[in-house]
C-alpha atoms as a PDB file:
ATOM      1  CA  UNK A   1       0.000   0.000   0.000  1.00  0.00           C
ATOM      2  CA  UNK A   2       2.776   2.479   0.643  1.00  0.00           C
ATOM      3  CA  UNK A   3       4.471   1.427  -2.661  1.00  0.00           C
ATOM      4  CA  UNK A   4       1.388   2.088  -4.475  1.00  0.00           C
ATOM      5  CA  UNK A   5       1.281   6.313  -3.580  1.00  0.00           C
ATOM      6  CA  UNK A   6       5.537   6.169  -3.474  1.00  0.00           C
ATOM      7  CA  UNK A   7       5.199   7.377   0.329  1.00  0.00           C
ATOM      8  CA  UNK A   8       7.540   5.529   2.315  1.00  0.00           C
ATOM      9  CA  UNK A   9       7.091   4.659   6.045  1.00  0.00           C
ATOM     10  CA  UNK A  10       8.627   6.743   9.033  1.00  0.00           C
ATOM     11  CA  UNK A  11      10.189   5.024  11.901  1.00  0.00           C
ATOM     12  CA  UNK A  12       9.671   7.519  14.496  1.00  0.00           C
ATOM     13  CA  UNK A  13      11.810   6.016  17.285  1.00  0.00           C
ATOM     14  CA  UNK A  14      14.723   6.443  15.061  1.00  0.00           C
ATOM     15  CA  UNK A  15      13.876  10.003  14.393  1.00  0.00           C
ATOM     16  CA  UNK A  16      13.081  11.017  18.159  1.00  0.00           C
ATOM     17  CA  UNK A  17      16.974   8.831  18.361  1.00  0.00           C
ATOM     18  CA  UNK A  18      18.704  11.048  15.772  1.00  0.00           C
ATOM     19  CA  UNK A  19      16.799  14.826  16.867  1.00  0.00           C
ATOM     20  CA  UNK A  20      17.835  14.206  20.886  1.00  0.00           C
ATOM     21  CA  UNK A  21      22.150  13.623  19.668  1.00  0.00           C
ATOM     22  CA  UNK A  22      21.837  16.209  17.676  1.00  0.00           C
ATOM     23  CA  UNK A  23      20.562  18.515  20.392  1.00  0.00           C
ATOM     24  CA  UNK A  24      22.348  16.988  22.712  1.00  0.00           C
ATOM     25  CA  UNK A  25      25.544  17.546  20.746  1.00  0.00           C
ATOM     26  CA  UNK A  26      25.010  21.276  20.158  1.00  0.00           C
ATOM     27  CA  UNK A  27      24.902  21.612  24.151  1.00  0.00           C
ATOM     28  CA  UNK A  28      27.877  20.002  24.585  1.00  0.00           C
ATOM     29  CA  UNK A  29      29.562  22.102  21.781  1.00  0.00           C
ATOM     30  CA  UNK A  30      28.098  25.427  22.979  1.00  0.00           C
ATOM     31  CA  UNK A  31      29.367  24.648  27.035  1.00  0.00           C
ATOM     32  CA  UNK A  32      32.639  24.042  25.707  1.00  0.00           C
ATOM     33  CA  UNK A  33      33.113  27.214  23.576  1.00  0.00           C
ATOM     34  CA  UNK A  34      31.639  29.253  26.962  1.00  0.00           C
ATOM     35  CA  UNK A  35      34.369  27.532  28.906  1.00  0.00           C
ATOM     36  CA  UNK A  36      37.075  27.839  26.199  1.00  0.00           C
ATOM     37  CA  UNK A  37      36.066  31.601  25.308  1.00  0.00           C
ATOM     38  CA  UNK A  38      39.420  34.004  24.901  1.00  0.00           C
ATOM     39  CA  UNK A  39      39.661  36.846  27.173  1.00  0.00           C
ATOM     40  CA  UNK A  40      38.597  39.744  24.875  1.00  0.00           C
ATOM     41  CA  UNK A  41      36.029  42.153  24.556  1.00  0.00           C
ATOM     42  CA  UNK A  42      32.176  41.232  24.111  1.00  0.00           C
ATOM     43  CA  UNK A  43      30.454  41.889  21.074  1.00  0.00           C
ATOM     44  CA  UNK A  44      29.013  45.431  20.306  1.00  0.00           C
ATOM     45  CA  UNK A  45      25.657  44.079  21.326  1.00  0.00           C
ATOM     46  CA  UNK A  46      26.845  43.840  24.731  1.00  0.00           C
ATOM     47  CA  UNK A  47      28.186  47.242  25.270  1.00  0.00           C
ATOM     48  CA  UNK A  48      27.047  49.505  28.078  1.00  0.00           C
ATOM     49  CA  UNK A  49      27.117  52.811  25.991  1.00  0.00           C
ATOM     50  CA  UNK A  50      26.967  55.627  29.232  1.00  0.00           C
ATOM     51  CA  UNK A  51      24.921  58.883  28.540  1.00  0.00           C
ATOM     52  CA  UNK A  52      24.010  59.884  31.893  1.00  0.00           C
ATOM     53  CA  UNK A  53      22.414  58.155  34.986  1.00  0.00           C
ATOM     54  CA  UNK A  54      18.829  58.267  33.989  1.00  0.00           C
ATOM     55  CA  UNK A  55      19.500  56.235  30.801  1.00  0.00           C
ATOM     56  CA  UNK A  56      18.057  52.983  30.749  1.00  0.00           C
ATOM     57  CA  UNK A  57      20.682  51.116  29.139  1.00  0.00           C
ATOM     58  CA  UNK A  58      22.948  51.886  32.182  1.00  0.00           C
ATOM     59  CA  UNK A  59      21.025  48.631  33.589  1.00  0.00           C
ATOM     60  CA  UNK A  60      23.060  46.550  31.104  1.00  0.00           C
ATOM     61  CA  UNK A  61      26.440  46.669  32.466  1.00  0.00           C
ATOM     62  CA  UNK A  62      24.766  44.221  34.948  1.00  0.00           C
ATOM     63  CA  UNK A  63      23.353  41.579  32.498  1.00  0.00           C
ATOM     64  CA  UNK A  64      26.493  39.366  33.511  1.00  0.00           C
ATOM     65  CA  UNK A  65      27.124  35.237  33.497  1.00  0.00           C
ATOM     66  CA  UNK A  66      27.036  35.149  36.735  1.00  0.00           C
ATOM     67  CA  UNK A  67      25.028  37.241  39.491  1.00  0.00           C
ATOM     68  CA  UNK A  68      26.899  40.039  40.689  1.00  0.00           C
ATOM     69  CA  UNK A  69      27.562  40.235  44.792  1.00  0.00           C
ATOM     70  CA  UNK A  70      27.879  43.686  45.344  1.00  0.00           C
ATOM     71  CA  UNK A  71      29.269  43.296  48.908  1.00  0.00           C
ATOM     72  CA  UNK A  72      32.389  41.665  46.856  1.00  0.00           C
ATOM     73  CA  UNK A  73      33.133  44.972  45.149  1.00  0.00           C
ATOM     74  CA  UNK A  74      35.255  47.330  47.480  1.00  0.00           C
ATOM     75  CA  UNK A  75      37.467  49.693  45.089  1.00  0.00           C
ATOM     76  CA  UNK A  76      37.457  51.361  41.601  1.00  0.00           C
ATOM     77  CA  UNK A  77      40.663  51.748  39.860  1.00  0.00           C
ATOM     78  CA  UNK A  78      41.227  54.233  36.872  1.00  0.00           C
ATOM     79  CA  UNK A  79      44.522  53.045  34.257  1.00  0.00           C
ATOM     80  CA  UNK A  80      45.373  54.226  31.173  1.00  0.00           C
ATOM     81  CA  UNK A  81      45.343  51.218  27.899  1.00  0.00           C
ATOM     82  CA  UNK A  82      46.728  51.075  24.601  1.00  0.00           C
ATOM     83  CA  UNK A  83      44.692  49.355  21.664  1.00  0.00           C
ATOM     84  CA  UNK A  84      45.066  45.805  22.991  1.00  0.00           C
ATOM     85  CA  UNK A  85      42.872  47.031  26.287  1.00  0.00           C
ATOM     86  CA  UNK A  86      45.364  45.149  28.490  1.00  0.00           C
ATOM     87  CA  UNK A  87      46.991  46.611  31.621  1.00  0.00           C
ATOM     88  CA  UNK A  88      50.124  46.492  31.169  1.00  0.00           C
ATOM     89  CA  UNK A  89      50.570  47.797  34.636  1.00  0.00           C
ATOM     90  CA  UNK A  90      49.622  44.323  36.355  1.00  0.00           C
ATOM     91  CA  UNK A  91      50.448  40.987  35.157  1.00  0.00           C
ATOM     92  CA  UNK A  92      49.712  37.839  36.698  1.00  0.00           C
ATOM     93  CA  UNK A  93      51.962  35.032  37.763  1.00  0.00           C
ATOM     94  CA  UNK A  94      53.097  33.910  34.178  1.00  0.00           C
ATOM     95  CA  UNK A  95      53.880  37.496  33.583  1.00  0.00           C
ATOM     96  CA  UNK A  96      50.310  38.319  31.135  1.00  0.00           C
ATOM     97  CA  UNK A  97      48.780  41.686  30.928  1.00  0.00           C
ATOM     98  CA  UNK A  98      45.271  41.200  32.259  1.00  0.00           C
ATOM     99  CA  UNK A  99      42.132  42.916  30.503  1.00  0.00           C
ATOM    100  CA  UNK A 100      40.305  45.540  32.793  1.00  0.00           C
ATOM    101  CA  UNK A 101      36.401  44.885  33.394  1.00  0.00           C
ATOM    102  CA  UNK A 102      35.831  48.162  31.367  1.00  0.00           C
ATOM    103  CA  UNK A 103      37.036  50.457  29.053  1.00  0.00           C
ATOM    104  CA  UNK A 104      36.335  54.290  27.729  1.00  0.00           C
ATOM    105  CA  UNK A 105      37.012  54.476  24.325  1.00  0.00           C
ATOM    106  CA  UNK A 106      38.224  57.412  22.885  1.00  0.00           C
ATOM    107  CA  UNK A 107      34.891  58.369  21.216  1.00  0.00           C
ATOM    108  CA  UNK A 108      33.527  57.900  24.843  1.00  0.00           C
ATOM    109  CA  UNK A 109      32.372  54.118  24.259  1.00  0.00           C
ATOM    110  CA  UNK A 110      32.722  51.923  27.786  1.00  0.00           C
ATOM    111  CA  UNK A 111      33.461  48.576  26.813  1.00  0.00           C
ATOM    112  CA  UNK A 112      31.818  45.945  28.758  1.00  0.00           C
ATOM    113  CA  UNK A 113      34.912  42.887  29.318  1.00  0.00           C
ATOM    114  CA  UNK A 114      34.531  39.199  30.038  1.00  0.00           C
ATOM    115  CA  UNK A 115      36.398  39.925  33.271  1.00  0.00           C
ATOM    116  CA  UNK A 116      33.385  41.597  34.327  1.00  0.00           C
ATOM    117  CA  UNK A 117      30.697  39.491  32.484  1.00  0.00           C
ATOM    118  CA  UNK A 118      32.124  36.784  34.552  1.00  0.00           C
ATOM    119  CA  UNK A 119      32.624  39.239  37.805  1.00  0.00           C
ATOM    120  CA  UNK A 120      36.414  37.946  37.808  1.00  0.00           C
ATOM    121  CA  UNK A 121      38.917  39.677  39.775  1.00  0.00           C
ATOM    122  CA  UNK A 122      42.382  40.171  38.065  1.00  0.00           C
ATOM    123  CA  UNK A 123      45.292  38.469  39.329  1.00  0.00           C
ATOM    124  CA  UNK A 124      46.337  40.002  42.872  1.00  0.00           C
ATOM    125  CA  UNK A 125      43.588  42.561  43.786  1.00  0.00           C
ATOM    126  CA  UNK A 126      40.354  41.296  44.617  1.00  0.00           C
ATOM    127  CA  UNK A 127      37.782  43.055  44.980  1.00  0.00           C
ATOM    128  CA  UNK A 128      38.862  46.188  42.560  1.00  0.00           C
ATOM    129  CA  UNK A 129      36.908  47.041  39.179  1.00  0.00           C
ATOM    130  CA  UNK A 130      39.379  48.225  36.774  1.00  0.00           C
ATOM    131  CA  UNK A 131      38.735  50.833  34.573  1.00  0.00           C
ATOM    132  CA  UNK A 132      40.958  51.579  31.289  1.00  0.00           C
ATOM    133  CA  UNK A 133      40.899  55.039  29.549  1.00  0.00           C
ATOM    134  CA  UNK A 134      41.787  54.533  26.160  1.00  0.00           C
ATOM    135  CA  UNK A 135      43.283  57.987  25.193  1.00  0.00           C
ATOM    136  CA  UNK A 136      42.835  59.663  21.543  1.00  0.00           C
ATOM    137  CA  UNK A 137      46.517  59.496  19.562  1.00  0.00           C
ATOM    138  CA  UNK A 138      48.958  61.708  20.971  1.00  0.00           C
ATOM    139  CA  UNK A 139      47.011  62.787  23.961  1.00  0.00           C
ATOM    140  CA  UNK A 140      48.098  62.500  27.604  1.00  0.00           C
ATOM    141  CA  UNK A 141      45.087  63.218  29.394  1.00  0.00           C
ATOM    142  CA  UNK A 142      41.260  61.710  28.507  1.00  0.00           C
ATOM    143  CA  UNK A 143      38.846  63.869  26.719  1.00  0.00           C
ATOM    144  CA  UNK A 144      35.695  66.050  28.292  1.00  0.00           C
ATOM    145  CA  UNK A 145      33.504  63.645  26.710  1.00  0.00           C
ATOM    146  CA  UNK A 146      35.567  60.492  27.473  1.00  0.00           C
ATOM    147  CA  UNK A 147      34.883  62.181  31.082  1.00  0.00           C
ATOM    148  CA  UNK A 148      31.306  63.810  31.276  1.00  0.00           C
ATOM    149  CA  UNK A 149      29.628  60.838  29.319  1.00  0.00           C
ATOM    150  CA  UNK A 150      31.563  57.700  29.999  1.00  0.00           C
ATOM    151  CA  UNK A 151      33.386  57.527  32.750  1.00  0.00           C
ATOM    152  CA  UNK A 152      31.691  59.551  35.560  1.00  0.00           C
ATOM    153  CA  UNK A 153      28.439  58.004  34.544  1.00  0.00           C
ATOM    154  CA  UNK A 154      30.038  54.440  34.521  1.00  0.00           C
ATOM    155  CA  UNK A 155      31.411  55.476  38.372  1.00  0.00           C
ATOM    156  CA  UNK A 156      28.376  56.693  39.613  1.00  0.00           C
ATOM    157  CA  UNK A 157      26.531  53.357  38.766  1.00  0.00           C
ATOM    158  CA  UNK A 158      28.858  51.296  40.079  1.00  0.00           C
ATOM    159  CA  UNK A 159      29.247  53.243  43.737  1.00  0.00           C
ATOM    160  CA  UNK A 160      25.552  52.895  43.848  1.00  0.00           C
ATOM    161  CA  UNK A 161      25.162  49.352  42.385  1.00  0.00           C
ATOM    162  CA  UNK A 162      27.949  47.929  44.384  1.00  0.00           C
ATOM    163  CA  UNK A 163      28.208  50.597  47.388  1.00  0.00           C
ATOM    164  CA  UNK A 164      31.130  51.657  46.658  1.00  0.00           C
ATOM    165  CA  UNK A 165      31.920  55.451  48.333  1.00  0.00           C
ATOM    166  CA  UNK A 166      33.895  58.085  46.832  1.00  0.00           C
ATOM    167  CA  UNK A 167      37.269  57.138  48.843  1.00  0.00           C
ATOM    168  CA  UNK A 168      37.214  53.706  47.384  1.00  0.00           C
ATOM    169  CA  UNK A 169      37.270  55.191  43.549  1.00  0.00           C
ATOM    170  CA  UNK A 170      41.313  55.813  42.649  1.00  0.00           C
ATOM    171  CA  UNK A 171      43.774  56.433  39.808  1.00  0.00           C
ATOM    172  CA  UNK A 172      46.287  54.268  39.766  1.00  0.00           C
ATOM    173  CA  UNK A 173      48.886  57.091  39.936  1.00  0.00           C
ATOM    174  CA  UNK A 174      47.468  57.154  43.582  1.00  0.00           C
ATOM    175  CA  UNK A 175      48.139  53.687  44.419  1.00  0.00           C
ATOM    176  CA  UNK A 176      51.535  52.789  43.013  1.00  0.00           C
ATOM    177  CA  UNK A 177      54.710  54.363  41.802  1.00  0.00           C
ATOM    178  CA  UNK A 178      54.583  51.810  38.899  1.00  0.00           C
ATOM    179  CA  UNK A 179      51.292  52.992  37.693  1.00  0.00           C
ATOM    180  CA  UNK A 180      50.468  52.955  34.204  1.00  0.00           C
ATOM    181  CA  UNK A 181      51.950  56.479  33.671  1.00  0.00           C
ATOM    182  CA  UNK A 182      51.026  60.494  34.867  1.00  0.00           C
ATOM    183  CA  UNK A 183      47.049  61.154  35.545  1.00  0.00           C
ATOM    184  CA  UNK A 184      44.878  61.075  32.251  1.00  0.00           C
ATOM    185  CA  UNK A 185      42.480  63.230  34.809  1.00  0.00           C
ATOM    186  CA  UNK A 186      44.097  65.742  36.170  1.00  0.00           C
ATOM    187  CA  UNK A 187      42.759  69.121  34.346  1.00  0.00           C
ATOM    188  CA  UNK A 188      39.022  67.599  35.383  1.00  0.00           C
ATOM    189  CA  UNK A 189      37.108  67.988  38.550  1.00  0.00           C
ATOM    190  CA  UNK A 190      35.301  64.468  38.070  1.00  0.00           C
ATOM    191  CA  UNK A 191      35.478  63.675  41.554  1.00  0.00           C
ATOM    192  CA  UNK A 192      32.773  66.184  42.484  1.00  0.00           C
ATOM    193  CA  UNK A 193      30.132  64.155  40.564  1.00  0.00           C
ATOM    194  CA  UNK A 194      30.623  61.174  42.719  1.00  0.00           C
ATOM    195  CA  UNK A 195      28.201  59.816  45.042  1.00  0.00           C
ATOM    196  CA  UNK A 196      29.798  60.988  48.836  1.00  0.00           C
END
C-alpha cells in the first residue's frame, strides 16, 4: 500500500533517536566554547554605551554570566590602555597583561569585558573594578567627553550598584609608583560628581 502512492514509512523512534544527539551535541559544543572563550572584549551588542544616569541602558552593564555580589566589590581603579585594552601595569603570575572589566574608548564608548561578564577579579587585587581610559593618539590626558559621558556616569553606577563610596574610587597614579603612567584626569574635577 505504501508502494502504491511512493510514500515511504517513518520510523519515528529512530527520528526522536537522531533529533535528541543532535541537540544533545550542540549543548555540549556550545558549554565548551563558553568555557574555552578568549579573554577579549564582548560583542558590540553587549556594550554599556553611558549617557548619563537616567538612561536605561545603564542597567546593562549588569546583564552578567554570573550574578553580581555587590558586597564583593570594594574599590574602583582608573589606568590608562593602549589598543590591545590590556593593563600592562599588572600581570599575573606567568607574567600576562590582564584585561580591565571596562574600558572608555576614545569616542567615549565603555566597553563591557569578560572579566566583568564573569565578575572575575584580576590576578592580585580582589575586589577592585578596573577601569581603562583609552586615550585619543597623541594625547596624555582623557577627553571632556571620554569624562562627562563615559566615565563619571560608569562610576556613579557602580558606587551605587555595588556601594562603593567616593574614597574607594582611585587612579592608579594614587596607588603605586609603577602605575600605568602620569594622571589622564588631572585638568578635570570628576570627583565632584561622585556619590559621597
Amino acid at each position: 500500500m505504501h508502494r502504491k502512492n511512493g510514500k515511504h514509512p517513518v520510523d519515528r523512534t529512530r527520528l526522536t533517536w537522531v533529533l535528541a544527539a543532535l541537540v544533545a551535541s550542540m549543548t555540549v559544543g556550545t558549554m565548551f566554547l563558553d568555557v574555552f572563550e578568549p579573554n577579549t572584549v564582548l560583542s558590540s551588542e553587549m556594550r554599556y554605551l553611558a549617557g548619563t544616569y537616567d538612561n536605561p541602558r545603564t542597567s546593562e552593564i549588569f546583564r552578567t554570566r554570573i550574578p553580581i555580589e555587590g558586597k564583593h566589590w570594594r574599590t574602583v581603579v582608573i589606568h590608562e590602555v593602549g589598543k590591545d585594552l590590556k593593563l600592562n601595569c599588572m600581570r599575573d603570575s606567568h607574567g600576562v597583561s590582564p584585561v580591565a572589566h571596562f574600558v572608555v574608548t576614545p569616542t567615549a564608548d565603555t566597553l563591557v569585558t569578560v572579566q566583568w561578564a564573569s565578575q572575575k577579579d584580576l590576578p592580585n587585587d580582589a575586589g577592585a573594578i578596573h577601569i581603562g581610559l583609552q586615550l585619543s593618539e597623541g594625547k596624555t590626558t582623557a577627553s571632556y567627553a571620554q569624562v562627562r559621558d563615559a566615565l563619571v556616569p560608569l562610576l556613579y553606577d557602580l558606587q551605587v550598584r555595588c556601594n562603593i563610596s567616593s574614597h574607594g574610587v582611585f587612579v592608579h597614579r594614587e596607588l603605586s609608583d609603577q602605575a600605568c603612567g602620569p594622571d589622564p584626569l588631572y585638568p578635570y574635577n570628576w570627583r565632584d560628581a561622585l556619590r559621597p
